[in-house]
C-alpha atoms as a PDB file:
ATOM      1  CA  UNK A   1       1.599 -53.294 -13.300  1.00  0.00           C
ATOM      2  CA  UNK A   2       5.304 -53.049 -13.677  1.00  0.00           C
ATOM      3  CA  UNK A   3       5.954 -56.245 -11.688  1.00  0.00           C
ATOM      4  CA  UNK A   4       3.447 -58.214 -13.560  1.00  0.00           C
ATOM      5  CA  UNK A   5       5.207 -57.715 -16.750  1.00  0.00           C
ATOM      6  CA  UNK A   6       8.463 -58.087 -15.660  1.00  0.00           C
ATOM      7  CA  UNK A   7       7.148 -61.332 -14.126  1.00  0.00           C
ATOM      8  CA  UNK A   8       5.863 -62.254 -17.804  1.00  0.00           C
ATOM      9  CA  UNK A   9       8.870 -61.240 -20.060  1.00  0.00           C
ATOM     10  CA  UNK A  10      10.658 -63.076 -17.139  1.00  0.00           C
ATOM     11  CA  UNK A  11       8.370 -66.137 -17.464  1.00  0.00           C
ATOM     12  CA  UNK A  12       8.329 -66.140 -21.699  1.00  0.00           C
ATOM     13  CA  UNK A  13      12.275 -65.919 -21.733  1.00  0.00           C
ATOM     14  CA  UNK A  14      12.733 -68.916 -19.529  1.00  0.00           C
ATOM     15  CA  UNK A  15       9.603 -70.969 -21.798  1.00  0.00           C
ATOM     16  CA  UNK A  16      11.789 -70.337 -24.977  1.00  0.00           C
ATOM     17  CA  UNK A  17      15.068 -70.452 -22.980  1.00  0.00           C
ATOM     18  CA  UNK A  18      13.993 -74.145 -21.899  1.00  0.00           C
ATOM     19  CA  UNK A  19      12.432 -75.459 -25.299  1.00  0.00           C
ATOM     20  CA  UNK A  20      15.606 -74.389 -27.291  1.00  0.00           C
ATOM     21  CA  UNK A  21      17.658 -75.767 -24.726  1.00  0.00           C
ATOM     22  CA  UNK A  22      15.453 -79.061 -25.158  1.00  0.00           C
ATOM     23  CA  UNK A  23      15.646 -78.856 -28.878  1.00  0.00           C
ATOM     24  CA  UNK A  24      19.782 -78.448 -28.491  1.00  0.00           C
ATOM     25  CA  UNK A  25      19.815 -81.523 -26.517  1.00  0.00           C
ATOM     26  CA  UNK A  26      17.440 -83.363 -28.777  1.00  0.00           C
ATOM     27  CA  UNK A  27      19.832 -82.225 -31.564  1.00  0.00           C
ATOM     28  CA  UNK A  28      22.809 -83.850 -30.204  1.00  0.00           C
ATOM     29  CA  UNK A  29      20.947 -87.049 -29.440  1.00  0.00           C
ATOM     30  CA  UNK A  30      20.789 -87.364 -33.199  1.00  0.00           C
ATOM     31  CA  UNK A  31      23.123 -89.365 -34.674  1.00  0.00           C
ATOM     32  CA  UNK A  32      23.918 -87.141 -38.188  1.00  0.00           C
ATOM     33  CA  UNK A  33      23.728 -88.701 -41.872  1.00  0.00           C
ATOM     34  CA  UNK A  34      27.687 -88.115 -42.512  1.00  0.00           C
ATOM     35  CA  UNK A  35      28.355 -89.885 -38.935  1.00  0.00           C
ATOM     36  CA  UNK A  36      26.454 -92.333 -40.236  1.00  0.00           C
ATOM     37  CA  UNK A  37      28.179 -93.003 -43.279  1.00  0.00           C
ATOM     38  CA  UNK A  38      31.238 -93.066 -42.277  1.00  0.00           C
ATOM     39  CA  UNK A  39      29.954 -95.958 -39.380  1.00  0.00           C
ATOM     40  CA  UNK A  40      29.015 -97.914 -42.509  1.00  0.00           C
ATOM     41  CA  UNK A  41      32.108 -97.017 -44.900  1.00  0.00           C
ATOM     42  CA  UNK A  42      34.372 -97.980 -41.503  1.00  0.00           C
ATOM     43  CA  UNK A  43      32.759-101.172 -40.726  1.00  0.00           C
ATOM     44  CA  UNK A  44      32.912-102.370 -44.403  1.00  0.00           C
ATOM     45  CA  UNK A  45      36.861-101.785 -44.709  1.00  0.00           C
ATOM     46  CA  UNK A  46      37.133-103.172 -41.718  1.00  0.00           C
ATOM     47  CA  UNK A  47      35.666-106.745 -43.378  1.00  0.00           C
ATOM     48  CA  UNK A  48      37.732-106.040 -46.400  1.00  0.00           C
ATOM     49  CA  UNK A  49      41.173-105.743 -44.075  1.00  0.00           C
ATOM     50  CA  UNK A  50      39.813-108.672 -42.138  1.00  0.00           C
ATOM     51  CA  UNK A  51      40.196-110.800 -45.699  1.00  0.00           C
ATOM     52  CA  UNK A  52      43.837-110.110 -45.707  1.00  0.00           C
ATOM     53  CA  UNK A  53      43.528-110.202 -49.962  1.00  0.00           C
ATOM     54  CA  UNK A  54      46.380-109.075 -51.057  1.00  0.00           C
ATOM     55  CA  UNK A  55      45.987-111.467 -54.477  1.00  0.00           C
ATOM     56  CA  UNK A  56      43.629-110.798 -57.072  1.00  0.00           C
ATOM     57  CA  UNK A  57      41.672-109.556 -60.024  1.00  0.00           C
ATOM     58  CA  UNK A  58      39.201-106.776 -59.847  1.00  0.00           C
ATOM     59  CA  UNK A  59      36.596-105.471 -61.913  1.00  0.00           C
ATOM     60  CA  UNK A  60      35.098-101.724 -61.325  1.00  0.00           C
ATOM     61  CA  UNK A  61      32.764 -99.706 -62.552  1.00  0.00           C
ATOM     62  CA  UNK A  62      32.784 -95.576 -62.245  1.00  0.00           C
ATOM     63  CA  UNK A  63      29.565 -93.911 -62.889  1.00  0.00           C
ATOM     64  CA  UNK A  64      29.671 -90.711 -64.110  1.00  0.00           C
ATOM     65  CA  UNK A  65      27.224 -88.174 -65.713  1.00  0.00           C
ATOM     66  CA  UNK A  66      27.819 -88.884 -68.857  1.00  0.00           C
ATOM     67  CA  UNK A  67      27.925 -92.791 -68.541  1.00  0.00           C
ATOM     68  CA  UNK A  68      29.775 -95.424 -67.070  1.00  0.00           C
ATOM     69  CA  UNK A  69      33.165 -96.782 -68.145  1.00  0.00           C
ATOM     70  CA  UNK A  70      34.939-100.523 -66.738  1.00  0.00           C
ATOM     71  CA  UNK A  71      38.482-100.804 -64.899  1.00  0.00           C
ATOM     72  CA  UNK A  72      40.433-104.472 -64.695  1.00  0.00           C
ATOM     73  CA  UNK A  73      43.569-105.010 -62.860  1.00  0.00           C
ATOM     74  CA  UNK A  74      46.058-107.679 -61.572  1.00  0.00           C
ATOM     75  CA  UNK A  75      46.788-106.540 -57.920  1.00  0.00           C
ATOM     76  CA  UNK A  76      49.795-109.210 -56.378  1.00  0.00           C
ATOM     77  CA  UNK A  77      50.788-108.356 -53.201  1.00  0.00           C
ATOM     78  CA  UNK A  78      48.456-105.514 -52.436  1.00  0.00           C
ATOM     79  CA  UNK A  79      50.159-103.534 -55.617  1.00  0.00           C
ATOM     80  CA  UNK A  80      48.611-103.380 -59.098  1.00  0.00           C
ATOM     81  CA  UNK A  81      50.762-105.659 -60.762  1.00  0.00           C
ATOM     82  CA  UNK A  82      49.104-105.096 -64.676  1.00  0.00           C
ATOM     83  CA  UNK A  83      46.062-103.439 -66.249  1.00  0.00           C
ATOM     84  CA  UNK A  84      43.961-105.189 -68.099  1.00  0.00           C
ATOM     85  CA  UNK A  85      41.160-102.724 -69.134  1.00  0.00           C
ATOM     86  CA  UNK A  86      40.988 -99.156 -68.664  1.00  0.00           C
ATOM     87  CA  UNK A  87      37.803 -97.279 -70.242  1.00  0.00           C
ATOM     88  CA  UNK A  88      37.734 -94.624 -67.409  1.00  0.00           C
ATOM     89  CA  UNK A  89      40.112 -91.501 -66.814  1.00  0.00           C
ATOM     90  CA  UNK A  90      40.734 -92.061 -63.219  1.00  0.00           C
ATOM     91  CA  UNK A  91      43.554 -93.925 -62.601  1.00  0.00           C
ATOM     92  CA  UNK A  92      42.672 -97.751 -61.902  1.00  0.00           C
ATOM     93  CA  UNK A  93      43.450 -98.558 -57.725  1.00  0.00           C
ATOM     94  CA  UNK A  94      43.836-101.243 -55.495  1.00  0.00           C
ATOM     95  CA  UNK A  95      40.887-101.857 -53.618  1.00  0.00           C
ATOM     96  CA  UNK A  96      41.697 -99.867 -50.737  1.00  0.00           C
ATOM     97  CA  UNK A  97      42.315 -97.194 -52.980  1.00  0.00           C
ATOM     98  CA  UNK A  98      38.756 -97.758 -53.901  1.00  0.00           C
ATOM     99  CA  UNK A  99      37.864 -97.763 -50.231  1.00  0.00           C
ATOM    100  CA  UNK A 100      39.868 -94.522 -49.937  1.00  0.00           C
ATOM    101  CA  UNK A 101      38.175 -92.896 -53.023  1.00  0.00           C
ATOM    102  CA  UNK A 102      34.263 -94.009 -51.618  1.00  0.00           C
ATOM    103  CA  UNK A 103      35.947 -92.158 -48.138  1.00  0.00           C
ATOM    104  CA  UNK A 104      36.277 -89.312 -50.165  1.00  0.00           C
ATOM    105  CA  UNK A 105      33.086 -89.580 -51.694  1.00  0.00           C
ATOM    106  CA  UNK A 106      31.262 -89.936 -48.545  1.00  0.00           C
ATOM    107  CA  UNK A 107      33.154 -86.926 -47.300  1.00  0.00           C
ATOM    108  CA  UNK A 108      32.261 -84.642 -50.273  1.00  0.00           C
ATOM    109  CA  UNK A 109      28.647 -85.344 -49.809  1.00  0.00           C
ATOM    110  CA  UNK A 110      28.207 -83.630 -47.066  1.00  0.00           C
ATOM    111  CA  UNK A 111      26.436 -80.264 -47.048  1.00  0.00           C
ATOM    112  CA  UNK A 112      28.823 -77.462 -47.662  1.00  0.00           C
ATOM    113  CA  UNK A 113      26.752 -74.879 -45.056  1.00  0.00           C
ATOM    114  CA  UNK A 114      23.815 -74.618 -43.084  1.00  0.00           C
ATOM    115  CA  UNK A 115      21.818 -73.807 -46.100  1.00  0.00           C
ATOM    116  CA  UNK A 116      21.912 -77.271 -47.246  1.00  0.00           C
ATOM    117  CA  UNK A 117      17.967 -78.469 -46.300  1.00  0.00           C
ATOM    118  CA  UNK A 118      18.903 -82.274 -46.762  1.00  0.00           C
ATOM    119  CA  UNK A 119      21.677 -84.975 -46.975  1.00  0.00           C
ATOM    120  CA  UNK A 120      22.076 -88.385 -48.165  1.00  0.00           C
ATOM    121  CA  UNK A 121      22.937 -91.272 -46.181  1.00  0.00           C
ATOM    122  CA  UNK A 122      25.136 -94.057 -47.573  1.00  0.00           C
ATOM    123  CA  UNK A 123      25.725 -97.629 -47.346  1.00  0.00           C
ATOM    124  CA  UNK A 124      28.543 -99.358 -48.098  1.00  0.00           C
ATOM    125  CA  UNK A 125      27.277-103.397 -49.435  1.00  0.00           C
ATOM    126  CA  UNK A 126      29.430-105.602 -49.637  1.00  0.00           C
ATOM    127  CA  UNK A 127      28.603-108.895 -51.028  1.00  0.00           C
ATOM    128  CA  UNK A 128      30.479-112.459 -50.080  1.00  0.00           C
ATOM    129  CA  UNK A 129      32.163-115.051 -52.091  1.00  0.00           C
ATOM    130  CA  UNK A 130      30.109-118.782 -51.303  1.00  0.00           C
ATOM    131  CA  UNK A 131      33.302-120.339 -51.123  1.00  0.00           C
ATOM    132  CA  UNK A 132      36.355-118.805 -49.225  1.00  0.00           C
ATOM    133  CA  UNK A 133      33.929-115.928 -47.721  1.00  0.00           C
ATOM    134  CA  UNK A 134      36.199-113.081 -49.247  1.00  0.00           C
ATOM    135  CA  UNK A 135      34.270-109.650 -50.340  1.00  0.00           C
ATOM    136  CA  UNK A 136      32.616-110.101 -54.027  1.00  0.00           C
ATOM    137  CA  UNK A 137      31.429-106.921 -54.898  1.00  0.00           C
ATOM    138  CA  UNK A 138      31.403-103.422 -52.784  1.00  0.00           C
ATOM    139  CA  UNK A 139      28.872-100.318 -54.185  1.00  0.00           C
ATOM    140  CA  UNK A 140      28.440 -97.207 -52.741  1.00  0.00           C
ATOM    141  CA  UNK A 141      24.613 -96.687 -52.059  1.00  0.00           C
ATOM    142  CA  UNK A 142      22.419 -93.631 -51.273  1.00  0.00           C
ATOM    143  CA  UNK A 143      20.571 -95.550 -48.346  1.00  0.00           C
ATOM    144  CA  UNK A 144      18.528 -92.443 -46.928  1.00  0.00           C
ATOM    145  CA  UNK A 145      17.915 -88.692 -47.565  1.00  0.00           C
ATOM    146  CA  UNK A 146      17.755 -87.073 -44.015  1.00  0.00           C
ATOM    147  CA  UNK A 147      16.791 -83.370 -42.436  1.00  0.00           C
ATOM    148  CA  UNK A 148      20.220 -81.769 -42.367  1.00  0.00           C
ATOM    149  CA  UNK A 149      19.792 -80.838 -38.492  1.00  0.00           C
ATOM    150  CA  UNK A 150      22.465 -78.313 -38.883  1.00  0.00           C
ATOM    151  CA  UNK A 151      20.310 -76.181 -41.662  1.00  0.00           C
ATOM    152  CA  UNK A 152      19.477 -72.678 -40.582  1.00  0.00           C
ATOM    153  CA  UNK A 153      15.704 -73.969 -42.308  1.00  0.00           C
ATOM    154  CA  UNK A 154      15.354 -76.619 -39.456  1.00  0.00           C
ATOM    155  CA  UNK A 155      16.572 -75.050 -36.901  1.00  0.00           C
ATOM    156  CA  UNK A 156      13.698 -72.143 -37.724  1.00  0.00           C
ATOM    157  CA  UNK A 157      10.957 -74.956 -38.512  1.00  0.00           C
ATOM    158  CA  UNK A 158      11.756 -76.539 -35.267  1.00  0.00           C
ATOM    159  CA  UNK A 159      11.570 -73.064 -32.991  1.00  0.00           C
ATOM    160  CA  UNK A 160       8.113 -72.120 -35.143  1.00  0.00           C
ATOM    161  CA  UNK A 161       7.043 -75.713 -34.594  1.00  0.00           C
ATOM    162  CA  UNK A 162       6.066 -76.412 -38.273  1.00  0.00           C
ATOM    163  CA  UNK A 163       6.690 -80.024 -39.729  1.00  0.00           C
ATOM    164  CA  UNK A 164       9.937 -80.669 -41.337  1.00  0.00           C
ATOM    165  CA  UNK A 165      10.791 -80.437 -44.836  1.00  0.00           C
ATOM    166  CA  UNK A 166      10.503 -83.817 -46.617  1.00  0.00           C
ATOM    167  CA  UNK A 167      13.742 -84.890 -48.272  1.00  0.00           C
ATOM    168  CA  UNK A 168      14.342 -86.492 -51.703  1.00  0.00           C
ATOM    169  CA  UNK A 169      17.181 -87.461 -54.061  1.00  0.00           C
ATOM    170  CA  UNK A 170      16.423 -84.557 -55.671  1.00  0.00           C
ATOM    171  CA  UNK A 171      17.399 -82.227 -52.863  1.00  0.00           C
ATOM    172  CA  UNK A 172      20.785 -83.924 -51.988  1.00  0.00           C
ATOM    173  CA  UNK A 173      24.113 -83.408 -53.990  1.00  0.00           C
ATOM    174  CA  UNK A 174      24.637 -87.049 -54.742  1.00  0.00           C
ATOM    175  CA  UNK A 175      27.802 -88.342 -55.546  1.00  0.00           C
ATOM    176  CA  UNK A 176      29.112 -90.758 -58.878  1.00  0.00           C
ATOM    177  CA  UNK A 177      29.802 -93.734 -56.865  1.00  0.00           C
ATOM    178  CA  UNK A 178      32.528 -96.670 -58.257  1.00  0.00           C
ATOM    179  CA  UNK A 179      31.278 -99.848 -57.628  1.00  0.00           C
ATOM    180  CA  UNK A 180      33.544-103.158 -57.740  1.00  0.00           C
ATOM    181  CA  UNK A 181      31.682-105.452 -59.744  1.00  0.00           C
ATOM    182  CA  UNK A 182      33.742-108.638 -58.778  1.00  0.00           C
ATOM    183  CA  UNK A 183      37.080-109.350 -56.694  1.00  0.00           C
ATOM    184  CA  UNK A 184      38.644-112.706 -57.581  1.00  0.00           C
ATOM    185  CA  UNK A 185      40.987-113.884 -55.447  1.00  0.00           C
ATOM    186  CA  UNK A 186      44.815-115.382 -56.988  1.00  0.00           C
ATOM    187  CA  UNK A 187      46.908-117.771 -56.165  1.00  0.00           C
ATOM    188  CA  UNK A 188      50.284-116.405 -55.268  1.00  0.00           C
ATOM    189  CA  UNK A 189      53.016-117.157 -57.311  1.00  0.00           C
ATOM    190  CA  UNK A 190      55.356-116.652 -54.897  1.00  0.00           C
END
């Protein structure tokens, strides 16, 4: 009798030693929503630096809970060279100063712990110019809401086998994204 149920606390350890080990390795295969993003926010600078603009006029939006607000500048030789519209309390950037501030955002979106149930994927959209092929506009999208596989809750749904918890916008911490409504290029002066 002794034997037997060794032989069965033996044989249930190594069933849940092998499905958790199956579920770690299923875990990894997963490529997570803030990897993600930052694939997307990396591949879009990369076809900003690939422009080589260093010449132009940009308009930008910031969206912020209590409204939006507009940002134009004069940017010659990859510095801001004047302001012509400031509505909004951050200070206006160069557009890789955008890029670095939607980094930031990207960053910040992430779930603080392994409390956090759900997280937001993002896209960074760039549209092109018809002639030259230089970036138009660039906006910071919420492109998925995804099972945060680090959560404590899915880690205990997946052992119990019960179906995952269905994310929404409204279980994320979303960010107030800029968006760069139009880049015009300049002609040097120099």
């Amino acid at each position: 009798m002794g034997r037997s149920l060794f032989q069965g606390v033996a044989l249930v350890a190594l069933t849940l030693g092998l499905v958790l080990g199956a579920v770690a390795v299923a875990h990894r295969e997963r490529e997570m929503p803030l990897d993600r993003s930052l694939r997307n926010w990396a591949a879009a600078r990369a076809r900003w630096d690939q422009a080589g603009l260093l010449d132009y006029r940009v308009l930008v939006q910031w969206a912020h809970v209590t409204g939006r607000c507009l940002q134009e500048i004069d940017v010659m030789a990859g510095r801001i060279a004047a302001i012509l519209r400031n509505e909004c309390e951050a200070a206006p950037m160069t557009v890789p100063g955008y890029f670095d501030h939607i980094h930031q955002q990207i960053l910040g979106s992430r779930c603080p712990d392994s409390a956090c149930k759900c997280a937001v994927v993002y896209r960074v959209e760039m549209t092109y110019a018809a002639i030259g092929g230089h970036p138009r506009t660039i906006q910071l999208t919420a492109d998925s809401y995804e099972i945060n596989t680090d959560s404590d809750d899915y880690w205990q749904r997946e052992t119990l086998g019960l179906a995952p918890v269905e994310c929404t916008a409204a279980m994320v911490f979303a960010t107030s994204p800029v968006t760069i409504l139009d880049i015009t290029p300049r002609s040097s002066t120099r």
